[in-house]
C-alpha atoms as a PDB file:
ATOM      1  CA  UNK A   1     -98.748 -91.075  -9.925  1.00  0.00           C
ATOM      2  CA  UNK A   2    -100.259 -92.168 -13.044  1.00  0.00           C
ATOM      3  CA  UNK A   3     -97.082 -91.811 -15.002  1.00  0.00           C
ATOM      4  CA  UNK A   4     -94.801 -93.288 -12.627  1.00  0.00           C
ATOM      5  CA  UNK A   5     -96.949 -96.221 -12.945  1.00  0.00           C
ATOM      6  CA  UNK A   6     -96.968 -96.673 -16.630  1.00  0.00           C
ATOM      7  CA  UNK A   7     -93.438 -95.500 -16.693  1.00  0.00           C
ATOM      8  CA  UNK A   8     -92.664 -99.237 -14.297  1.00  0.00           C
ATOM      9  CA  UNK A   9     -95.023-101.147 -16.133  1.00  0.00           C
ATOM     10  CA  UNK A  10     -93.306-100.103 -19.489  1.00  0.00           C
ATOM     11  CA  UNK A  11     -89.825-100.813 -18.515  1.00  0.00           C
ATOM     12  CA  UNK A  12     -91.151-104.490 -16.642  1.00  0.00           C
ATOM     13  CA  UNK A  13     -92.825-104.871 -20.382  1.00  0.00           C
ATOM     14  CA  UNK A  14     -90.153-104.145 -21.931  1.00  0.00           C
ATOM     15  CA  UNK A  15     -87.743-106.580 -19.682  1.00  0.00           C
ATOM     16  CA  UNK A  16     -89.367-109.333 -20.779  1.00  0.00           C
ATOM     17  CA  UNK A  17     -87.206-111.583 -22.841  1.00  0.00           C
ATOM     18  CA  UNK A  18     -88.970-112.446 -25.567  1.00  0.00           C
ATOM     19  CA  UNK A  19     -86.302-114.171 -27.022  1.00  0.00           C
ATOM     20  CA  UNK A  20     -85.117-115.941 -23.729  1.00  0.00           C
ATOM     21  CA  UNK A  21     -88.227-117.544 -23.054  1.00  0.00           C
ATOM     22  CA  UNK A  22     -89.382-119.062 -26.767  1.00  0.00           C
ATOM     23  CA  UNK A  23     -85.920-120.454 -26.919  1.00  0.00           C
ATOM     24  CA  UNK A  24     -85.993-122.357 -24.025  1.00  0.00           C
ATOM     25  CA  UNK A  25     -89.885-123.002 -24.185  1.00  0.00           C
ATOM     26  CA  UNK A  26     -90.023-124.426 -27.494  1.00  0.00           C
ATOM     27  CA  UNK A  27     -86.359-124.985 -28.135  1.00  0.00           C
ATOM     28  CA  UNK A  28     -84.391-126.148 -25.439  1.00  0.00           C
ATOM     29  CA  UNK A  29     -82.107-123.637 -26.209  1.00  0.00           C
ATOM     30  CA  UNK A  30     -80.314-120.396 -24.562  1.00  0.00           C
ATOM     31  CA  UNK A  31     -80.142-117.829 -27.427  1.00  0.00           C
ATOM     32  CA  UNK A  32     -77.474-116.176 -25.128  1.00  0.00           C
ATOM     33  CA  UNK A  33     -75.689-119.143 -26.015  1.00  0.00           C
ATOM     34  CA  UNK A  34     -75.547-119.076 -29.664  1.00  0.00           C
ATOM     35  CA  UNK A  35     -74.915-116.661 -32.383  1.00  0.00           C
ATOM     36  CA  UNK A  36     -74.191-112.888 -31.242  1.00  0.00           C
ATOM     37  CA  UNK A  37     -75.766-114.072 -27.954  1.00  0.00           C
ATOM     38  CA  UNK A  38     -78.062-110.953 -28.144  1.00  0.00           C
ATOM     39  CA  UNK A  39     -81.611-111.258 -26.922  1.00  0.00           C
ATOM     40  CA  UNK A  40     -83.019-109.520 -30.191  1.00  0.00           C
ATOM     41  CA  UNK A  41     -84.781-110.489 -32.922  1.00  0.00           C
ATOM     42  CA  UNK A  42     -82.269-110.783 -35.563  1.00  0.00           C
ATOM     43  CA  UNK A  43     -80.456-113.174 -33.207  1.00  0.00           C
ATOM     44  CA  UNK A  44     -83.754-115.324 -32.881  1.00  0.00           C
ATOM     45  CA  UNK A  45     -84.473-116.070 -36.183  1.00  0.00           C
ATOM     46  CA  UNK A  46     -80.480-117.124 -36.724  1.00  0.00           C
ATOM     47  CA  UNK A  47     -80.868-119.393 -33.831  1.00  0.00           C
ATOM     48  CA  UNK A  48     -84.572-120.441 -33.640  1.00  0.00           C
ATOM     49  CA  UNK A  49     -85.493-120.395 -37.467  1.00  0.00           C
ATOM     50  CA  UNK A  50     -87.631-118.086 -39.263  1.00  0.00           C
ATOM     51  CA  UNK A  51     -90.921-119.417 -37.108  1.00  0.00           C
ATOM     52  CA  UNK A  52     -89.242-118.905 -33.558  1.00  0.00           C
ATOM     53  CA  UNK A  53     -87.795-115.641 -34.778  1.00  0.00           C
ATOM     54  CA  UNK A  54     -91.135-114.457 -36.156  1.00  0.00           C
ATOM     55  CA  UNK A  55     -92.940-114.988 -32.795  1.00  0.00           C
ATOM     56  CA  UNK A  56     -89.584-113.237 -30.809  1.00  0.00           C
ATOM     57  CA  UNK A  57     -90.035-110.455 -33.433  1.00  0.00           C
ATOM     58  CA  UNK A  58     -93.890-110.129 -32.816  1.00  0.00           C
ATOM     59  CA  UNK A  59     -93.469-110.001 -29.338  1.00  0.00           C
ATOM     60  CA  UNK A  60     -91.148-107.645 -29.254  1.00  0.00           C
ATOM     61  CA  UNK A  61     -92.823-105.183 -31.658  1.00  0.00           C
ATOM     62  CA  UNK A  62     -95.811-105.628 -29.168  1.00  0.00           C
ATOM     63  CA  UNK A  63     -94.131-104.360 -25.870  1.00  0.00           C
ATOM     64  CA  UNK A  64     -93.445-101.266 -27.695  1.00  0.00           C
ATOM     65  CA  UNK A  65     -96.793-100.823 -28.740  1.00  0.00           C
ATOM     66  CA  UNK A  66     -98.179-101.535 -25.937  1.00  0.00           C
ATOM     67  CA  UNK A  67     -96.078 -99.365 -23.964  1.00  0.00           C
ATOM     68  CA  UNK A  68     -96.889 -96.535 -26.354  1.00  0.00           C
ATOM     69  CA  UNK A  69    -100.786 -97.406 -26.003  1.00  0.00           C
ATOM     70  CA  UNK A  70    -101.044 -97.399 -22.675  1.00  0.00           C
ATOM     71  CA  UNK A  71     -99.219 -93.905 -22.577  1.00  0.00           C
ATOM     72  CA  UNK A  72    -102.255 -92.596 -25.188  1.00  0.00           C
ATOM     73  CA  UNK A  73    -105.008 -93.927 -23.506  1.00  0.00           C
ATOM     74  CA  UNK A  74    -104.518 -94.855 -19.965  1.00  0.00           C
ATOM     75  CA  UNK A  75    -104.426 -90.994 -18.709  1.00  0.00           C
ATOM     76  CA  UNK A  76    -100.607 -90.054 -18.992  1.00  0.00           C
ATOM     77  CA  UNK A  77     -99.877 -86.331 -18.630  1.00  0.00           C
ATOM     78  CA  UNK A  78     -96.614 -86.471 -20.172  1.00  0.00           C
ATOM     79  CA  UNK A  79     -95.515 -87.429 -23.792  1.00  0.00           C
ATOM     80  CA  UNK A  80     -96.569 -90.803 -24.362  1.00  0.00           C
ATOM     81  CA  UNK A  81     -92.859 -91.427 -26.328  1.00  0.00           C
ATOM     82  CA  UNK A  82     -91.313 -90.380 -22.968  1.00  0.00           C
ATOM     83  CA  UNK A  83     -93.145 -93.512 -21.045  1.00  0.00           C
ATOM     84  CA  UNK A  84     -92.547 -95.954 -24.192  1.00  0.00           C
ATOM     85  CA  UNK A  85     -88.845 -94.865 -24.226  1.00  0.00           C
ATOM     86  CA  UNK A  86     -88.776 -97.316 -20.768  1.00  0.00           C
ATOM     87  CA  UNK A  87     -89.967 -99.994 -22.927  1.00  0.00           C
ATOM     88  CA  UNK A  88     -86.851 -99.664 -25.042  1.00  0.00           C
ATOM     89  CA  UNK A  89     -84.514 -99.506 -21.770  1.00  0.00           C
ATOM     90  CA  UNK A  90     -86.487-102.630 -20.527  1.00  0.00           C
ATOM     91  CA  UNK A  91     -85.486-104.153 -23.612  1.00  0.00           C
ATOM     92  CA  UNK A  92     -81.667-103.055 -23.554  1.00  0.00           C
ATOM     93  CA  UNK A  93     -81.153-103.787 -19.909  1.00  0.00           C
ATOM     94  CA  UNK A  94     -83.712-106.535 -19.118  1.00  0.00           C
ATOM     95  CA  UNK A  95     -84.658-106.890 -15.407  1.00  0.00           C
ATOM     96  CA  UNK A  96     -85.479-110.728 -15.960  1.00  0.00           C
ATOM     97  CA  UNK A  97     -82.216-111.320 -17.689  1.00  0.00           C
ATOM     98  CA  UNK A  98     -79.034-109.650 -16.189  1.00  0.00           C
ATOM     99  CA  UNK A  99     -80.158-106.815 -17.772  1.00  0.00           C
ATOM    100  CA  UNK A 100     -78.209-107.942 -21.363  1.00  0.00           C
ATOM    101  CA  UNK A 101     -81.073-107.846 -23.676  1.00  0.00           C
ATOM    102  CA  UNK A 102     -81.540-106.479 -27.386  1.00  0.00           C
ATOM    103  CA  UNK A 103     -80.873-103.751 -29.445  1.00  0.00           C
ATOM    104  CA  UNK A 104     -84.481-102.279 -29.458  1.00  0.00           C
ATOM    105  CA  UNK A 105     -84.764-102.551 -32.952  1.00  0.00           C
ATOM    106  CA  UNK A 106     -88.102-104.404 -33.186  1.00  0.00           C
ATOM    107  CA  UNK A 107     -89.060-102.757 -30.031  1.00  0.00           C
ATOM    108  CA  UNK A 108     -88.949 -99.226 -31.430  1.00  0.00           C
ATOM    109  CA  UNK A 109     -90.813-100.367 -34.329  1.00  0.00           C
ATOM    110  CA  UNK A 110     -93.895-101.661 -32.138  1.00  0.00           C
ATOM    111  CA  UNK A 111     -93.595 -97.923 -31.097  1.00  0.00           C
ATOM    112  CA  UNK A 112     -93.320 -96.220 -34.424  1.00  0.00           C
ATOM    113  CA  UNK A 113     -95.972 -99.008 -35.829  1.00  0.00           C
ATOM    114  CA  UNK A 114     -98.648 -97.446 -33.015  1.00  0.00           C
ATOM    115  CA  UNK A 115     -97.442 -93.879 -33.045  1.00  0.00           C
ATOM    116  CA  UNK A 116     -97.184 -92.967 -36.314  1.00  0.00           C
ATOM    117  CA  UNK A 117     -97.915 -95.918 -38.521  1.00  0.00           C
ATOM    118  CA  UNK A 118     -97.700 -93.698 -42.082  1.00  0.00           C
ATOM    119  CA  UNK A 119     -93.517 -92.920 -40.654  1.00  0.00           C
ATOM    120  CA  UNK A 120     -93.299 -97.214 -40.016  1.00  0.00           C
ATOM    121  CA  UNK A 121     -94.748 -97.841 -43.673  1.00  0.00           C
ATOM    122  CA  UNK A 122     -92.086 -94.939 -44.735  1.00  0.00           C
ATOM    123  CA  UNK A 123     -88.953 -96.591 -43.235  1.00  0.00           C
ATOM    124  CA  UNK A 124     -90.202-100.399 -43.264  1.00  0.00           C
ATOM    125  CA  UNK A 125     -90.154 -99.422 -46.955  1.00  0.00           C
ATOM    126  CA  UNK A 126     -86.597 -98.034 -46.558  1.00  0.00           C
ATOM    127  CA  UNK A 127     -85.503-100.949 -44.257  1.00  0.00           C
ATOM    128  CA  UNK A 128     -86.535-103.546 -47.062  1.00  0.00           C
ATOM    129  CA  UNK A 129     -84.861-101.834 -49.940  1.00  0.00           C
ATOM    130  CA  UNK A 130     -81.598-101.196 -47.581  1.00  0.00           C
ATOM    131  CA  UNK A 131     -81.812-105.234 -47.073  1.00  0.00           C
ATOM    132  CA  UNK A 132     -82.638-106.182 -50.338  1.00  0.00           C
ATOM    133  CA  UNK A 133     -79.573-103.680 -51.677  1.00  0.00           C
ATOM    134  CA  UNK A 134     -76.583-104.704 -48.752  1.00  0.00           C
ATOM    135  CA  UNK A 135     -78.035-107.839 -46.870  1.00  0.00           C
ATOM    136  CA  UNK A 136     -76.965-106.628 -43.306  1.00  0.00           C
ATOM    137  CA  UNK A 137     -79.548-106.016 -40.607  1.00  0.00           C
ATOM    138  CA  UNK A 138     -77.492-103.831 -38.157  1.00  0.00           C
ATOM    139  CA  UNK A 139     -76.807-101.166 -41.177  1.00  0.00           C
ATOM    140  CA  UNK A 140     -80.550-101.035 -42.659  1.00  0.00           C
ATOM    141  CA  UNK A 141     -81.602-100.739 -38.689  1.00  0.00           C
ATOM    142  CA  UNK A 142     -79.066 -97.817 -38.471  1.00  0.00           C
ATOM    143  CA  UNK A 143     -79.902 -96.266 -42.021  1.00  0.00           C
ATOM    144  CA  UNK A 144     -84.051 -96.583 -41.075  1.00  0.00           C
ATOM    145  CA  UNK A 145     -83.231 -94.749 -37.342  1.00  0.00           C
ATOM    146  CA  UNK A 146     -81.198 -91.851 -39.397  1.00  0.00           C
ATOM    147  CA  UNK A 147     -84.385 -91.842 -42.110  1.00  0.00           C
ATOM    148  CA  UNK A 148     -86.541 -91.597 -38.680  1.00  0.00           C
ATOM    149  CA  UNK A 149     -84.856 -88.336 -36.922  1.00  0.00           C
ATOM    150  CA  UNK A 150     -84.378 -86.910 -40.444  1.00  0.00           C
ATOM    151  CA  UNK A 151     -88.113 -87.417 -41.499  1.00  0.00           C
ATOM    152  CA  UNK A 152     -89.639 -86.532 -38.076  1.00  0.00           C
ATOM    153  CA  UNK A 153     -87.358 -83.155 -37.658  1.00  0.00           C
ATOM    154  CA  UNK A 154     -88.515 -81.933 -40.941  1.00  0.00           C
ATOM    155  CA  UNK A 155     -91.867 -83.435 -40.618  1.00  0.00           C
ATOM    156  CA  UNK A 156     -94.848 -81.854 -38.456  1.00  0.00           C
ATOM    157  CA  UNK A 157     -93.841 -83.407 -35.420  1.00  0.00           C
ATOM    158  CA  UNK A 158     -93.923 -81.785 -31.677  1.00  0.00           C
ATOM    159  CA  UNK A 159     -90.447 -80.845 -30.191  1.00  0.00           C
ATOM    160  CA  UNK A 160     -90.662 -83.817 -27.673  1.00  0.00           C
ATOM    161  CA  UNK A 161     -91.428 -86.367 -30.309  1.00  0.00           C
ATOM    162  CA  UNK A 162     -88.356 -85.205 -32.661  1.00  0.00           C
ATOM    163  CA  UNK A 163     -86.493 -84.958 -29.222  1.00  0.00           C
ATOM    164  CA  UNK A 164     -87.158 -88.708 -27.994  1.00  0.00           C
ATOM    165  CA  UNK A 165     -86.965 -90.027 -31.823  1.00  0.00           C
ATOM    166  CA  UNK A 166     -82.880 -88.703 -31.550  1.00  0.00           C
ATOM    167  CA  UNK A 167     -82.684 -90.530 -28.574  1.00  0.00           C
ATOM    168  CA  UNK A 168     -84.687 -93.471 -29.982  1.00  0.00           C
ATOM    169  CA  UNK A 169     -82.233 -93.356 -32.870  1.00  0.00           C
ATOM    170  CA  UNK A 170     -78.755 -92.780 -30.527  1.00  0.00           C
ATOM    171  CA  UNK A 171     -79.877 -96.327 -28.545  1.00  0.00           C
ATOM    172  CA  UNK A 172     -79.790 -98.145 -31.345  1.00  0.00           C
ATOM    173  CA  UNK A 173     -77.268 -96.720 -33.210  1.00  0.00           C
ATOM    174  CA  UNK A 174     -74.912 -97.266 -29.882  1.00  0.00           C
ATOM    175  CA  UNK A 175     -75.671-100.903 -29.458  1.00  0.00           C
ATOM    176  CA  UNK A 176     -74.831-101.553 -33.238  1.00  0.00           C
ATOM    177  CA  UNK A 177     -71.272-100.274 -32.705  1.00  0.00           C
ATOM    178  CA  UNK A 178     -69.849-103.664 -32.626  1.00  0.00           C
ATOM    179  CA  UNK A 179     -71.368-104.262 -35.753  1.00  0.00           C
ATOM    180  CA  UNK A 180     -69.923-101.442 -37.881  1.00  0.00           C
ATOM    181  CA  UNK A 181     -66.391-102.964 -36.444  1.00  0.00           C
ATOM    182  CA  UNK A 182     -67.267-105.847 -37.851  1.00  0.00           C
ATOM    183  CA  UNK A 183     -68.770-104.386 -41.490  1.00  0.00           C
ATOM    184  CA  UNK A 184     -65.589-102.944 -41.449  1.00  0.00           C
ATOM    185  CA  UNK A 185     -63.413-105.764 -41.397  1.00  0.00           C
ATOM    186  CA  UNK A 186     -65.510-107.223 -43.705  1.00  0.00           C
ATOM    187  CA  UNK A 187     -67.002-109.844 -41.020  1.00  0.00           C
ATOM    188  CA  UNK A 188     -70.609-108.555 -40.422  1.00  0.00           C
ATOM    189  CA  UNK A 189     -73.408-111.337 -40.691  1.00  0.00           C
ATOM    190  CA  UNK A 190     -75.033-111.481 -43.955  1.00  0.00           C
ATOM    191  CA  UNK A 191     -78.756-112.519 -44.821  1.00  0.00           C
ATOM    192  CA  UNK A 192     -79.649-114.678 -47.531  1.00  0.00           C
ATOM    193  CA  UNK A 193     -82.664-114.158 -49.467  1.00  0.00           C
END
């Protein structure tokens, strides 16, 4: 019973849209409206600024981490990346908005950050450098979720946990494919440092 219950609560956490609600908040302003019209992070701080994108980020990192807490130490008796995977599906498919949300970028983070924080120093290292080197969020998201399934296969990592970081990894890399269409053509966003 316990784990159905934290499995619900961890896809409700992860349905709520972070980015949705500091838009309009503090705002006045849809993000679905503007930009990619994605309800992620990357699309927050191109709308909102880097202030209202910092708080979407934040709070997105948190429902992961939460959801991956709660699995550790509220008395789940499966794999606590199993429950927090819901938090990622919240955050794809978002009960609370038409279930079109994010690309669970940030959101996989907040669980990396509280599973394994020495693999989120690794590829928050590798993320930064991949930034610094081509300037495009979707590929250094897809290069640090590659780094991730390599690292934790050949890493001492359980079977489940190498299991639900490929699937981790295949969300993300699935909702970037408009993205590589548009690196591609040549038409990608850019970020400006």
């Amino acid at each position: 019973m316990i784990n159905f219950i934290l499995i619900i609560a961890a896809y409700l956490l992860g349905s709520f849209p972070s980015a949705l609600v500091i838009g309009k908040t503090f705002y006045q302003k849809d993000i679905r409206q503007y930009g990619s019209g994605n309800l992620g992070s990357t699309n927050a701080f191109r709308v909102l600024g880097k202030k209202g994108g910092t708080i979407v980020f934040i709070l997105d990192v948190l429902k992961g981490g939460l959801a991956v807490l709660a699995a550790m130490y509220l008395g789940a008796t499966i794999h606590p990346l199993i429950i927090s995977m819901f938090a990622l599906i919240g955050h794809i498919y978002p009960i609370f908005a038409n279930f079109k949300g994010g690309k669970a970028v940030a959101t996989s983070a907040g669980i990396i950050l509280f599973y394994s924080p020495l693999l989120f120093i690794t590829l928050f290292i590798i993320f930064v450098i991949s930034l610094k080197i081509w300037k495009m969020v979707s590929l250094s998201s897809t290069i640090i979720s590659i780094a991730a399934v390599l690292i934790v296969w050949f890493g001492h990592y359980d079977l489940t946990a190498k299991i639900m970081f490929t699937l981790f990894a295949a969300m993300i890399i699935i909702k970037h494919i408009p993205n590589y269409k548009r690196i591609l053509n040549g038409t990608e966003n850019k970020v400006s440092f």
